[in-house]
N, C-alpha and C. Protein backbone atom coordinates (compact mmCIF):
# COMPACT_ATOMS: atom_id res chain seq x y z
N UNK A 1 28.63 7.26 0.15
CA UNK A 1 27.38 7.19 0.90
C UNK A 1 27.00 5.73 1.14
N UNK A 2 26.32 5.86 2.30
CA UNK A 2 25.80 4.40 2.60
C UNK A 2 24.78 3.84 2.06
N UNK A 3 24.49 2.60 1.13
CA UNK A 3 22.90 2.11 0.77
C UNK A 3 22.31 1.50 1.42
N UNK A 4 20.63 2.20 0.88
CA UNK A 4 19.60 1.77 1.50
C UNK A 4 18.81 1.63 0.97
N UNK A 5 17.92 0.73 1.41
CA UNK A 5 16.53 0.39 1.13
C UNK A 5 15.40 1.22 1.96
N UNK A 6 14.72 1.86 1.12
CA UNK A 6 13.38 2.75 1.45
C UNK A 6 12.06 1.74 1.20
N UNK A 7 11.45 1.78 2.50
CA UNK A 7 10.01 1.19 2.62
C UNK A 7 8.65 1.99 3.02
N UNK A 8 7.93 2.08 2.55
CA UNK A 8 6.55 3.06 3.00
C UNK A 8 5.26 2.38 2.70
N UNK A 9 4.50 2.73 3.60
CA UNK A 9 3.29 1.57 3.43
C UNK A 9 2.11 2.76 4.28
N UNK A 10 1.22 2.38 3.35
CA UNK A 10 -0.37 3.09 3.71
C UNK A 10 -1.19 1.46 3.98
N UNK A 11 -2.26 1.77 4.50
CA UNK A 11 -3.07 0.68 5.09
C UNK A 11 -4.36 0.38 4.30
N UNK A 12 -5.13 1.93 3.53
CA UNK A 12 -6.04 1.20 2.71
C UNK A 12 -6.07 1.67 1.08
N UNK A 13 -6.41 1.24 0.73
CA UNK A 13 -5.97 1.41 -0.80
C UNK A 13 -6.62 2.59 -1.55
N UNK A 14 -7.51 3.34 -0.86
CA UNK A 14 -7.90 4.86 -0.72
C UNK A 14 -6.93 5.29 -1.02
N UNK A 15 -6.29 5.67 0.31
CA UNK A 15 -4.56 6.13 0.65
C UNK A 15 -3.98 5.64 -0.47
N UNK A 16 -3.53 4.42 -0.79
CA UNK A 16 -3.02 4.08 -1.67
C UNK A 16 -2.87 4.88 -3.38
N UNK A 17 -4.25 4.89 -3.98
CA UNK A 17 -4.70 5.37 -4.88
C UNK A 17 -4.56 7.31 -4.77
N UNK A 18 -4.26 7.80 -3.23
CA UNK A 18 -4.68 8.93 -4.14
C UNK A 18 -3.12 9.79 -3.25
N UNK A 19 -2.32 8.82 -3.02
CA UNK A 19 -1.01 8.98 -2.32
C UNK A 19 -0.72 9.13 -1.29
N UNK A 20 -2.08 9.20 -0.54
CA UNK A 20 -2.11 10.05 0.95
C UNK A 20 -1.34 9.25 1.79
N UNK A 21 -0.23 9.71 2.22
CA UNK A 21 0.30 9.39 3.49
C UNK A 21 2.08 8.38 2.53
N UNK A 22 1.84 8.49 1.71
CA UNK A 22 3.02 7.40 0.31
C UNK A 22 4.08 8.77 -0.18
N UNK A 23 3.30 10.24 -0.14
CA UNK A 23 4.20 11.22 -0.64
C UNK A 23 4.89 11.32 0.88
N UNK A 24 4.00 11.80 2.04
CA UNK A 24 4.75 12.40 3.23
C UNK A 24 5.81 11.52 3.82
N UNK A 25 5.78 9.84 3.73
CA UNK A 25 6.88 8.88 4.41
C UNK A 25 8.23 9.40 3.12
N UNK A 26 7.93 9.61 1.90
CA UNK A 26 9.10 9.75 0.82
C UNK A 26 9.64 10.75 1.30
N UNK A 27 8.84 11.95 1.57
CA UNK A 27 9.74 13.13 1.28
C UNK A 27 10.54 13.02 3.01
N UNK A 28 9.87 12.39 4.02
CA UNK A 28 10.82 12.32 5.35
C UNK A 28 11.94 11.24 4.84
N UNK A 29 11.64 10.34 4.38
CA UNK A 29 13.18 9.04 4.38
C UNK A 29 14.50 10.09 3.50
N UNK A 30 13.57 10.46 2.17
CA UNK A 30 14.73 11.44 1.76
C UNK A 30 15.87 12.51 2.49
N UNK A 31 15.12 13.39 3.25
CA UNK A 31 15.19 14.21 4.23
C UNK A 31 16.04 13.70 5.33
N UNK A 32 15.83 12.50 5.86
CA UNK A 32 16.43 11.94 6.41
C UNK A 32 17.90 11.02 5.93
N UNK A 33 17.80 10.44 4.81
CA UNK A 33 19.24 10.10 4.09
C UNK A 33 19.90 10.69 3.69
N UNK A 34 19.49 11.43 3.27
CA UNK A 34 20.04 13.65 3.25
C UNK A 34 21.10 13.39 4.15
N UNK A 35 20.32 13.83 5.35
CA UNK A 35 20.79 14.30 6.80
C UNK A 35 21.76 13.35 7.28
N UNK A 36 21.81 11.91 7.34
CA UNK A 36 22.51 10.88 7.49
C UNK A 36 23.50 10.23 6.47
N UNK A 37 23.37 10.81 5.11
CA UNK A 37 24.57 10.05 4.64
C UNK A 37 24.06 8.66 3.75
N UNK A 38 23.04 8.77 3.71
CA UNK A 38 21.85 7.30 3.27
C UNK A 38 21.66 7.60 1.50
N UNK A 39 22.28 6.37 0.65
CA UNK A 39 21.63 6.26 -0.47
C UNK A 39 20.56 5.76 -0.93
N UNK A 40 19.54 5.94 -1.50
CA UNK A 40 18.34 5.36 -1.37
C UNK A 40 17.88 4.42 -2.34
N UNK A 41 19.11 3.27 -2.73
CA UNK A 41 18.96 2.61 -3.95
C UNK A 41 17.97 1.84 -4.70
N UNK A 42 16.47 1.64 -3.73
CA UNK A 42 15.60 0.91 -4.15
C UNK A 42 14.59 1.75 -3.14
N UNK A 43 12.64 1.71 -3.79
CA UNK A 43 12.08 2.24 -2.99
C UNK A 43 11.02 0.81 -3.15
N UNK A 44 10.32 0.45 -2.15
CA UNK A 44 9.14 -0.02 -2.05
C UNK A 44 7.74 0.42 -1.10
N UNK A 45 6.79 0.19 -2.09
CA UNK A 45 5.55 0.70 -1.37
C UNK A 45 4.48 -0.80 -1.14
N UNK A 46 3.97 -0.15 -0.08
CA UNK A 46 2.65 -1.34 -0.51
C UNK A 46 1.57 -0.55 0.49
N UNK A 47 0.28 -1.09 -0.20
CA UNK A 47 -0.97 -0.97 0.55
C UNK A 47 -1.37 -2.00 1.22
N UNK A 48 -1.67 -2.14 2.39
CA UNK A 48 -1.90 -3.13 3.08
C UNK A 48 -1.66 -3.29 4.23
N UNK A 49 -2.74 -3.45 5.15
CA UNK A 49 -2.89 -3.38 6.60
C UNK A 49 -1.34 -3.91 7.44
N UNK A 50 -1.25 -3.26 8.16
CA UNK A 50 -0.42 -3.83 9.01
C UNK A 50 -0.39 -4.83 10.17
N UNK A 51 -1.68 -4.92 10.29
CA UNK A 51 -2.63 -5.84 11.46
C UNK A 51 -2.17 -7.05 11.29
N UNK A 52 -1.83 -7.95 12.37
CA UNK A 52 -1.44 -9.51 12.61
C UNK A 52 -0.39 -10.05 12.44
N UNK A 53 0.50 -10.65 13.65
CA UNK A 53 1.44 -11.09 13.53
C UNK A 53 1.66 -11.96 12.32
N UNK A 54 1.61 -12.12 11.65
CA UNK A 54 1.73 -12.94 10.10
C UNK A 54 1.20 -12.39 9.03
N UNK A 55 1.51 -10.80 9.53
CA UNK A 55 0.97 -9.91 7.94
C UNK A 55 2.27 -9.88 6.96
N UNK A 56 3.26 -10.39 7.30
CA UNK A 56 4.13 -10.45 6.52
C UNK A 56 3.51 -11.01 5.15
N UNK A 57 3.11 -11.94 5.24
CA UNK A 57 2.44 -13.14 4.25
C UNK A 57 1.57 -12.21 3.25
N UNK A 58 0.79 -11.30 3.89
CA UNK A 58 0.14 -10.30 2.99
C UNK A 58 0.71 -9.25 2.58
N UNK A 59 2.26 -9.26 2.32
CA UNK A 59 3.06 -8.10 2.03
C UNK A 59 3.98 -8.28 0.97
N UNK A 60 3.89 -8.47 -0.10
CA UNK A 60 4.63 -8.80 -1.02
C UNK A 60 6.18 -7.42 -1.13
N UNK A 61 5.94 -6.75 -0.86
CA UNK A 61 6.60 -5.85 -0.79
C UNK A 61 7.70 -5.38 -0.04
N UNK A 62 7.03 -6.01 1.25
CA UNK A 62 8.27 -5.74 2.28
C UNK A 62 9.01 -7.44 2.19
N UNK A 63 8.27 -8.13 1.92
CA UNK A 63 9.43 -9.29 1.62
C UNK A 63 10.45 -8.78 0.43
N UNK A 64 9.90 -8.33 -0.42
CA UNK A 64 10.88 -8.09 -1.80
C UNK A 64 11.96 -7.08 -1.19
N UNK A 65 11.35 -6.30 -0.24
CA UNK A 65 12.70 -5.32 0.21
C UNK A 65 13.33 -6.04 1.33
N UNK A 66 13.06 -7.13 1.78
CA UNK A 66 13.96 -7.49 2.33
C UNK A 66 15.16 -8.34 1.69
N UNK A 67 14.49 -9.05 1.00
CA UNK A 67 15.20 -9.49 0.15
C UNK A 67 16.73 -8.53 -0.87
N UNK A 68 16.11 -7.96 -1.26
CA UNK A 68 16.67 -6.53 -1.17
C UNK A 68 18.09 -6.12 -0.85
N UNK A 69 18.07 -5.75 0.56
CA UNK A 69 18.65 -5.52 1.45
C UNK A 69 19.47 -6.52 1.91
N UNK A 70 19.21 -7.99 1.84
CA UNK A 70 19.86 -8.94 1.82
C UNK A 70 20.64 -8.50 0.59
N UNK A 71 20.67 -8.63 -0.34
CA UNK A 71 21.24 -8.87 -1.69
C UNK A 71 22.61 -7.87 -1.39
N UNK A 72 22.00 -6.38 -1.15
CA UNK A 72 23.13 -5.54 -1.06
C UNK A 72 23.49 -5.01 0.30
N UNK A 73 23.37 -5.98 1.21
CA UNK A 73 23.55 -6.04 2.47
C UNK A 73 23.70 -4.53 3.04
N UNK A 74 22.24 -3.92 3.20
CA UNK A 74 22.12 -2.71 3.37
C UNK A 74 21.03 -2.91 4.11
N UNK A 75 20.25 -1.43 5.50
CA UNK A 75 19.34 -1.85 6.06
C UNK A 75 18.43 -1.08 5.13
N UNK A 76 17.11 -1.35 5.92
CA UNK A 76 15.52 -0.83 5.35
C UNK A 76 15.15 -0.04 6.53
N UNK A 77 15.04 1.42 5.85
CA UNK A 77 14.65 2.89 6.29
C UNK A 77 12.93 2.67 5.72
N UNK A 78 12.37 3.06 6.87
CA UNK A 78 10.85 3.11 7.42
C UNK A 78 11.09 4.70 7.69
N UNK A 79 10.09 5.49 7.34
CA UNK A 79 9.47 6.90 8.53
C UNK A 79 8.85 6.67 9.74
N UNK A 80 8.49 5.77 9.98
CA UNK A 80 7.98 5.93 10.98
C UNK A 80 7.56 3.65 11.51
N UNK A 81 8.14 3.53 12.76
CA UNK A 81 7.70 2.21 13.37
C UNK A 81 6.50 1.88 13.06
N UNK A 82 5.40 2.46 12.67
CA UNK A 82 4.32 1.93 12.84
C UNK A 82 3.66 1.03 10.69
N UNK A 83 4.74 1.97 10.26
CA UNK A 83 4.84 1.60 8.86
C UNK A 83 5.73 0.12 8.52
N UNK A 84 5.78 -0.50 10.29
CA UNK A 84 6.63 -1.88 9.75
C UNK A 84 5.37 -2.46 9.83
N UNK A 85 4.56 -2.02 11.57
CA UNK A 85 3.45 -2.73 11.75
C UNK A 85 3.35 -2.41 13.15
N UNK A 86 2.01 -2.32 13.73
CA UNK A 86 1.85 -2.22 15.14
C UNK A 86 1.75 -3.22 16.14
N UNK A 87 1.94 -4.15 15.48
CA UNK A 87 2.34 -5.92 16.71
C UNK A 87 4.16 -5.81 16.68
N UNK A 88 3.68 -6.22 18.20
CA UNK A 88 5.38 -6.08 19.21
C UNK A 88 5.52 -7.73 18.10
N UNK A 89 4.80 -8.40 18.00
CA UNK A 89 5.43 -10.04 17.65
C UNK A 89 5.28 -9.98 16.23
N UNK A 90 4.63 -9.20 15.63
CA UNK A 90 5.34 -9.18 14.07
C UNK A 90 6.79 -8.13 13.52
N UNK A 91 7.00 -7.32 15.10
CA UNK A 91 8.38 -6.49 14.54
C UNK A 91 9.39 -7.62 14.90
N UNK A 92 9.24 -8.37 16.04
CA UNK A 92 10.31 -9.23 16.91
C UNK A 92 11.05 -10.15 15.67
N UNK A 93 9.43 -10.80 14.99
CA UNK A 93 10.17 -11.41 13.88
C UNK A 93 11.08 -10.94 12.59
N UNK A 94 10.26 -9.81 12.11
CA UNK A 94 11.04 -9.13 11.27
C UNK A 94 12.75 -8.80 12.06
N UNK A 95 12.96 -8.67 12.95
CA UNK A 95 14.69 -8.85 13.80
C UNK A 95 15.15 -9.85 13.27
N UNK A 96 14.43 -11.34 13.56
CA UNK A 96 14.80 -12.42 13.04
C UNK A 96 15.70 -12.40 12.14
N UNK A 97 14.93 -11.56 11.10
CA UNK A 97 15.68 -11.93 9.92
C UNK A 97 17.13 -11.52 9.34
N UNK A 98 17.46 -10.47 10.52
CA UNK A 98 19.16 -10.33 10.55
C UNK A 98 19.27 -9.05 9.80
N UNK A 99 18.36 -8.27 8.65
CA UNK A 99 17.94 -7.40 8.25
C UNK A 99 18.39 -5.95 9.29
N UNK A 100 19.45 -5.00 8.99
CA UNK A 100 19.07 -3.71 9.93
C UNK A 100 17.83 -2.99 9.97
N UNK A 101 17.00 -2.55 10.66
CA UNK A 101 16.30 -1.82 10.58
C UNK A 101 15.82 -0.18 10.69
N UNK A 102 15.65 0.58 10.22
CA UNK A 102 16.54 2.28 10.97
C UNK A 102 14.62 2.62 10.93
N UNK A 103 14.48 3.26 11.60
CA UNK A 103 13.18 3.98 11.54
C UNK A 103 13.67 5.67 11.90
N UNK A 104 13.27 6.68 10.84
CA UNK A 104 14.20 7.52 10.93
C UNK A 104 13.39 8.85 11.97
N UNK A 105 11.79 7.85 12.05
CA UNK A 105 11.66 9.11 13.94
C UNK A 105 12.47 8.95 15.00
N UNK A 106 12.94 8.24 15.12
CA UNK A 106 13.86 7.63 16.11
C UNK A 106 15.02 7.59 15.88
N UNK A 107 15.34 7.40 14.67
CA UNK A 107 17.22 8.25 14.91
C UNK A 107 17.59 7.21 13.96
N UNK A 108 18.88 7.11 13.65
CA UNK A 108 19.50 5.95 13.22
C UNK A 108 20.33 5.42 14.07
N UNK A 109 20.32 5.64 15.53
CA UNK A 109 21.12 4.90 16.50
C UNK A 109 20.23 3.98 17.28
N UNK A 110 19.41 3.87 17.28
CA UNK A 110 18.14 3.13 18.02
C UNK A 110 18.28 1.61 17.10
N UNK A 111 18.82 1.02 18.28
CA UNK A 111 18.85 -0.53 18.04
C UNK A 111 18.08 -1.52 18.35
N UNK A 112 18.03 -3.10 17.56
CA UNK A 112 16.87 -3.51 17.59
C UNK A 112 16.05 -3.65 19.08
N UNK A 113 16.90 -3.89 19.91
CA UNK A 113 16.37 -3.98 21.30
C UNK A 113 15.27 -2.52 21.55
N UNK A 114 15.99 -1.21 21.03
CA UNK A 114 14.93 -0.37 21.19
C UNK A 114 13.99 -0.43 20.45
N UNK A 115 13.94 -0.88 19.25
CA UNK A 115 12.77 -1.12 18.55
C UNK A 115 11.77 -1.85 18.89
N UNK A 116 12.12 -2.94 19.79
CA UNK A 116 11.24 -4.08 20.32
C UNK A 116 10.60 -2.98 21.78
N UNK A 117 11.46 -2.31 22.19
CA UNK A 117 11.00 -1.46 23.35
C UNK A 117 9.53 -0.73 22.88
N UNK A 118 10.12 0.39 22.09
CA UNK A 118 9.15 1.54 21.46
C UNK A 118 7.86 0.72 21.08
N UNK A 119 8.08 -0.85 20.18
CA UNK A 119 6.67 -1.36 19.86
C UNK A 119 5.90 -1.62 21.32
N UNK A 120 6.58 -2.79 21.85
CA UNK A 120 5.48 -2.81 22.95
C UNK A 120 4.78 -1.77 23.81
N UNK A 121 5.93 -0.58 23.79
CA UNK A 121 5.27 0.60 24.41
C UNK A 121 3.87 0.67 23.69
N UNK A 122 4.17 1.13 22.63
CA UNK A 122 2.77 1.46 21.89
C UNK A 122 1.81 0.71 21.96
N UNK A 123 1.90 -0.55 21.42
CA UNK A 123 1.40 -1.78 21.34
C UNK A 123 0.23 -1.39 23.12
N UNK A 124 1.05 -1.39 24.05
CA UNK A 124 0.81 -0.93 25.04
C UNK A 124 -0.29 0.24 25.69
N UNK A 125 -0.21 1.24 25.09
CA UNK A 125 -0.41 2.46 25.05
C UNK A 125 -1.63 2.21 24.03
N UNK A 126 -1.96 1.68 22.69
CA UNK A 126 -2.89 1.50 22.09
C UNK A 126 -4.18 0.84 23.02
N UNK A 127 -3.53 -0.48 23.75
CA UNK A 127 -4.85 -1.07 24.39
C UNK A 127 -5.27 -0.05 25.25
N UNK A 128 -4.89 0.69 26.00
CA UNK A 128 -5.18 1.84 27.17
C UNK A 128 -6.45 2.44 26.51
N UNK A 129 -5.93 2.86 25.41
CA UNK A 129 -6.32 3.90 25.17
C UNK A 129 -7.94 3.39 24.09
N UNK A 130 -7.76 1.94 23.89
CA UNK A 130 -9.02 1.50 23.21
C UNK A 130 -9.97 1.22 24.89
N UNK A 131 -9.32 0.78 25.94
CA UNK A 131 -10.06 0.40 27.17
C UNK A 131 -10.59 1.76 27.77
N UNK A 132 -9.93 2.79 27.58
CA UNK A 132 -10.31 4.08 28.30
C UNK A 132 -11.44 4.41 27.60
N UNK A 133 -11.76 4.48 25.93
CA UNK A 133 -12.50 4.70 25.19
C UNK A 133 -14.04 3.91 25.09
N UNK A 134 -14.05 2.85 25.66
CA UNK A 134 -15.37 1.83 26.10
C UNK A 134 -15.52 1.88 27.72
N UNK A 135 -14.66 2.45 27.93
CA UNK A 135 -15.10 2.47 29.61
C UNK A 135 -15.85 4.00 29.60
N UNK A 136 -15.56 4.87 28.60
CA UNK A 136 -15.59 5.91 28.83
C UNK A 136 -17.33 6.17 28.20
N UNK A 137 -17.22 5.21 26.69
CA UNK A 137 -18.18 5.04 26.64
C UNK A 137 -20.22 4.67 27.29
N UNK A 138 -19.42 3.48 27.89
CA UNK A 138 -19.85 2.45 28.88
C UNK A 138 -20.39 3.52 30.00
N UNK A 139 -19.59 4.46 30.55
CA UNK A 139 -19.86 5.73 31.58
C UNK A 139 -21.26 6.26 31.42
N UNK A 140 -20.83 7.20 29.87
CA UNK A 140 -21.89 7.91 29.40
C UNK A 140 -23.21 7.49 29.23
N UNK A 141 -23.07 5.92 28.79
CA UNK A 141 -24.83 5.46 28.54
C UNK A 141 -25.19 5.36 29.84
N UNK A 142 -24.39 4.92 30.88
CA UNK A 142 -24.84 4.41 32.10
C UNK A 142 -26.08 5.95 32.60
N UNK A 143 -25.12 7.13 32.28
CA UNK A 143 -25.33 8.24 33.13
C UNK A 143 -27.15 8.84 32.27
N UNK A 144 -27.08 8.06 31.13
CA UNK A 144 -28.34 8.32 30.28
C UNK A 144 -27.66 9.11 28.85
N UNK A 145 -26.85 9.91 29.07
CA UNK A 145 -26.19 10.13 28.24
C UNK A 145 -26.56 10.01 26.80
N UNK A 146 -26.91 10.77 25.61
CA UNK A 146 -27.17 10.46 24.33
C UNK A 146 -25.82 10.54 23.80
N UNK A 147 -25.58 9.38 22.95
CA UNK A 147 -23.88 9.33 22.50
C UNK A 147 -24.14 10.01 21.08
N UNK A 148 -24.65 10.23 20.55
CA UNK A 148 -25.02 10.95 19.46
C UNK A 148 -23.78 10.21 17.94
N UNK A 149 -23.01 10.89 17.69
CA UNK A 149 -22.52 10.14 16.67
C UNK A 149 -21.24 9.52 16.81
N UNK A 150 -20.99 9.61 18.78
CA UNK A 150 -19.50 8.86 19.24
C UNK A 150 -19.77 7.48 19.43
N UNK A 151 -20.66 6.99 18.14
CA UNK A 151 -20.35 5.10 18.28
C UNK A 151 -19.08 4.94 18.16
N UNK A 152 -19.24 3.54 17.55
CA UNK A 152 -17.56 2.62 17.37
C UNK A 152 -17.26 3.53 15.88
N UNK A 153 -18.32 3.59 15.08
CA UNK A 153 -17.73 4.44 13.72
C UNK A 153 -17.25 5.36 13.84
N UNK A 154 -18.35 6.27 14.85
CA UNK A 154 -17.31 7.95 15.22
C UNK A 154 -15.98 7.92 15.53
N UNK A 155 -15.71 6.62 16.53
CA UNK A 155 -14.48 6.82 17.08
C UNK A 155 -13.30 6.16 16.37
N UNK A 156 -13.75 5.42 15.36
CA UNK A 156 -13.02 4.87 14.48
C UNK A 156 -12.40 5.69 13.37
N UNK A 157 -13.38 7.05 13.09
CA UNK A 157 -13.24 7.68 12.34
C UNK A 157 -12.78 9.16 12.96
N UNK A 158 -12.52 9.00 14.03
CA UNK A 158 -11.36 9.80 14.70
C UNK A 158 -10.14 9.21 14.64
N UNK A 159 -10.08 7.79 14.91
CA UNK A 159 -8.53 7.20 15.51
C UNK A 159 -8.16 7.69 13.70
N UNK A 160 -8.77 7.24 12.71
CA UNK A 160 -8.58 6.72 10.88
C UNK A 160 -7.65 9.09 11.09
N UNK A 161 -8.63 9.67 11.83
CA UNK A 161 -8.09 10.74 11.64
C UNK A 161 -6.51 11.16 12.29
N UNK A 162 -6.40 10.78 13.68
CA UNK A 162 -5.24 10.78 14.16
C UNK A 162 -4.43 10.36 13.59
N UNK A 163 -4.47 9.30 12.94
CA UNK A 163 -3.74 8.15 12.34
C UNK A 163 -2.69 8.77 11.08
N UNK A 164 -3.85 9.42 10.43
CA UNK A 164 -3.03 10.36 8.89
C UNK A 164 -2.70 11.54 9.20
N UNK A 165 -2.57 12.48 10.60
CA UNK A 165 -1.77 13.38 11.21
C UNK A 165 -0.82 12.69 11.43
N UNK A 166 -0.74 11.50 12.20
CA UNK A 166 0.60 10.86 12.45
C UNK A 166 1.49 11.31 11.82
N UNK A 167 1.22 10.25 10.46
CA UNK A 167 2.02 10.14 9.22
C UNK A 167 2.76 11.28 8.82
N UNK A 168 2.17 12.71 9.27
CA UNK A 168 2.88 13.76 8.44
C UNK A 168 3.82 14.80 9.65
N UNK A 169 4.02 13.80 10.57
CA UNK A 169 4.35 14.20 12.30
C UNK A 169 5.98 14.37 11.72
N UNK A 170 6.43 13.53 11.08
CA UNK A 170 8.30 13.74 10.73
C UNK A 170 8.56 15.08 9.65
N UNK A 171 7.48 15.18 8.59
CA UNK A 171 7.40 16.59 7.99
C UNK A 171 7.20 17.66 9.10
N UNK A 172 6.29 17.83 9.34
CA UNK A 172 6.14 19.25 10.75
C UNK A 172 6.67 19.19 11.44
N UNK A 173 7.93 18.11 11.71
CA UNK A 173 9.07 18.45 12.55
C UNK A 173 10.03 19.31 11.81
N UNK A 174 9.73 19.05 10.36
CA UNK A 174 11.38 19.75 10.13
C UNK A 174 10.52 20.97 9.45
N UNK A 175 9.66 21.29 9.74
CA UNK A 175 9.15 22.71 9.07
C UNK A 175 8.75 23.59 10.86
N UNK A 176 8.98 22.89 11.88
CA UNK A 176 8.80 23.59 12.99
C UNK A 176 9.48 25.10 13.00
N UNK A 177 8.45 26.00 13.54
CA UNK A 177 9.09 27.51 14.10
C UNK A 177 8.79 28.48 12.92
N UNK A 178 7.82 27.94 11.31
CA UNK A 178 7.37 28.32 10.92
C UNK A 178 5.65 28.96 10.76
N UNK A 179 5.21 30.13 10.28
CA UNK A 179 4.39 30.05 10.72
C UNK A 179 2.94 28.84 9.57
N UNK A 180 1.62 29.06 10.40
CA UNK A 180 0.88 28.09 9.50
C UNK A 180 0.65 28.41 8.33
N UNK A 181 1.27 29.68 7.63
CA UNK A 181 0.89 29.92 6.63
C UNK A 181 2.12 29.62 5.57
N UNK A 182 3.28 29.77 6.40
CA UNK A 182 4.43 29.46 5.32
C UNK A 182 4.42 27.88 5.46
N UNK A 183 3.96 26.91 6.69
CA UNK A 183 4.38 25.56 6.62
C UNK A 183 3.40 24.76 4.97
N UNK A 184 1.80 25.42 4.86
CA UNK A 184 0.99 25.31 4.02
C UNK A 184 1.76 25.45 2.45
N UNK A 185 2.28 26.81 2.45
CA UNK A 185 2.93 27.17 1.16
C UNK A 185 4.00 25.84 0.92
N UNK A 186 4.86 25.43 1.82
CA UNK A 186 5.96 24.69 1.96
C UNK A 186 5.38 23.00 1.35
N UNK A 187 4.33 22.85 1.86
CA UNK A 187 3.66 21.79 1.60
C UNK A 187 3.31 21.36 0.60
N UNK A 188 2.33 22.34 -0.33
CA UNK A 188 2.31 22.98 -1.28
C UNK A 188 2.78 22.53 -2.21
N UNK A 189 4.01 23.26 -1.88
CA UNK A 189 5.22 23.30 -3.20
C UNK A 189 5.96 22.21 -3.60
N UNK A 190 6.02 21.19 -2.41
CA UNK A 190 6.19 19.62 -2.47
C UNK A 190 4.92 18.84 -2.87
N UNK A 191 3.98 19.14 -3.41
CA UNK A 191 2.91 18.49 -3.51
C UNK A 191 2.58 17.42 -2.88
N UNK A 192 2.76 17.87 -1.74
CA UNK A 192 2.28 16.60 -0.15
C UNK A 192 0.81 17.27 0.06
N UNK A 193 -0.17 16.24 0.01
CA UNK A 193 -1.71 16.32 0.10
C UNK A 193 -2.05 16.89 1.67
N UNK A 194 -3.15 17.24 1.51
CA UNK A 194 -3.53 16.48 3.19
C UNK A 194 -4.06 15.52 3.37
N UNK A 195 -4.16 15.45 4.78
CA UNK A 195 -4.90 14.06 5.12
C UNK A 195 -6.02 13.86 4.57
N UNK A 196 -7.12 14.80 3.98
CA UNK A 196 -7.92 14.30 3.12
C UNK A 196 -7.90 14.68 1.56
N UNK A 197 -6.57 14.37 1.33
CA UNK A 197 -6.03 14.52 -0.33
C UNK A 197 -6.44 16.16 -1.05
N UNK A 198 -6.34 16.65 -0.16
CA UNK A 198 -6.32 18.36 -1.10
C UNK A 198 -5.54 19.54 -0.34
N UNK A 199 -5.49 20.86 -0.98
CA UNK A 199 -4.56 21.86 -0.66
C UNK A 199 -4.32 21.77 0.99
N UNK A 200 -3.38 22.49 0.61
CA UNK A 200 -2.85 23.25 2.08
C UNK A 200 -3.88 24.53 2.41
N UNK A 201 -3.90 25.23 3.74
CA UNK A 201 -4.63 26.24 3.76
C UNK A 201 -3.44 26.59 5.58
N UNK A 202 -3.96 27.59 5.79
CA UNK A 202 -3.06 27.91 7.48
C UNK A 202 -4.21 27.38 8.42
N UNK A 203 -5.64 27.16 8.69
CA UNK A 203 -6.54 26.62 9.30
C UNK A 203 -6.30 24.49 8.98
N UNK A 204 -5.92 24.43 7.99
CA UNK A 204 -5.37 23.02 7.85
C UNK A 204 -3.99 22.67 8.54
N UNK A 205 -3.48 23.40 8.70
CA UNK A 205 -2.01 23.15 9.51
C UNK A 205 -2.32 23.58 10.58
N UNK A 206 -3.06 24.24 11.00
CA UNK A 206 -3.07 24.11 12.56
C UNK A 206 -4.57 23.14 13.12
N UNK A 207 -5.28 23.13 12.23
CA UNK A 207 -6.03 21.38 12.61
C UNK A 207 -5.02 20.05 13.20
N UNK A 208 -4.35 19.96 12.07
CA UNK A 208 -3.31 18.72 12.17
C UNK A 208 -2.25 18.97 13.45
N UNK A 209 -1.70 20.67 13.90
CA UNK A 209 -0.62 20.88 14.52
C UNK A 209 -1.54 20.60 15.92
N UNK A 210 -2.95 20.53 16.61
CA UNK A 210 -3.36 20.15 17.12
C UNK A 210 -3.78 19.33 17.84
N UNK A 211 -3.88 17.88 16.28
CA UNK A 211 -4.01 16.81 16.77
C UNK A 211 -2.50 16.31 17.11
N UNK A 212 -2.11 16.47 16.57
CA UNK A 212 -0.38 16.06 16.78
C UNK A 212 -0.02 16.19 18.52
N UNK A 213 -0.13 17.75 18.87
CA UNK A 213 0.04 18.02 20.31
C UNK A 213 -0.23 17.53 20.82
């Protein structure tokens, strides 16, 4: 089998402390080195924002796995691109460093050039979608509109919600075509939380199978 370095990262130390979103990237990289042939000889976690091209500096963790990976000249398996970081110019650099990178939503054939692709897409696709959201805003007061509790918090505390559906987007792929009551049990039994750190239920899996869509 081939070695690898496993990386997973939550953003606030909530998450951190009560696993949310630290069990669901494990049990996909596994799942995925499974499937690929991947040994998983070292794991690292960290809490800590991903925000700013020079969050490296605030990451003790993903330096140590790179380092890592240098040592046993093996790449670093992510679940998901956004667990390196959501700046196109803090993934570009992480290339720099000569490091493979596999992000296993995307395959293990997706090379760095696509990686630099997929970020800016997003990267991309994020501003849209913060400009659509203040324009949209901006609309409603105009029209008199009472915004009631869709301030910047409401909507912050929607994106904070999308955000930890994300995370569990590579699990409900490989439990697809089940129904919401066996994906819950399945969940369950792996002791993967939900997004707000408690049971499974079939009305909780199809909340999340929702936002996902």
């Amino acid at each position: 089998m081939k070695a690898a370095i496993a990386y997973t990262r939550v953003s606030t130390a909530q998450q951190g402390k009560s696993g949310l979103g630290l069990e669901a990237q494990e049990v996909a990289l596994a799942r995925f080195a499974e499937a690929e042939g991947f040994l998983l000889i070292e794991t690292y976690q960290e809490v800590e924002t991903g925000k700013g091209s020079d969050a490296l500096d605030r990451r003790p963790q993903l330096a140590a796995a790179l380092k890592a990976a240098r040592k046993h000249k093996a790449p670093i398996i992510v679940a998901k691109l956004d667990r390196l970081s959501r700046d196109v110019h803090f993934i570009s650099g992480l290339m720099s460093h000569k490091t493979p990178f596999i992000v296993a939503e995307l395959g293990a054939d997706a090379d760095p050039f696509m990686l630099h692709i997929y970020a800016a897409l997003a990267e991309k696709e994020r501003r849209y979608i913060s400009q659509r959201t203040r324009d949209a805003l901006a609309a409603k007061k105009a029209q008199g509109v009472k915004l009631g509790g869709l301030n910047a918090k409401g909507i912050a505390n929607q994106r904070e919600a999308q955000e930890r559906a994300e995370r569990l987007r590579p699990i409900f792929a490989e439990l697809a075509g089940m129904s919401h009551r066996a994906i819950a049990a399945e969940l369950n039994a792996h002791k993967i939380a939900t997004p707000a750190g408690g049971q499974w239920h079939a009305v909780t899996v199809k909340r999340v199978l929702q936002r996902l869509s």
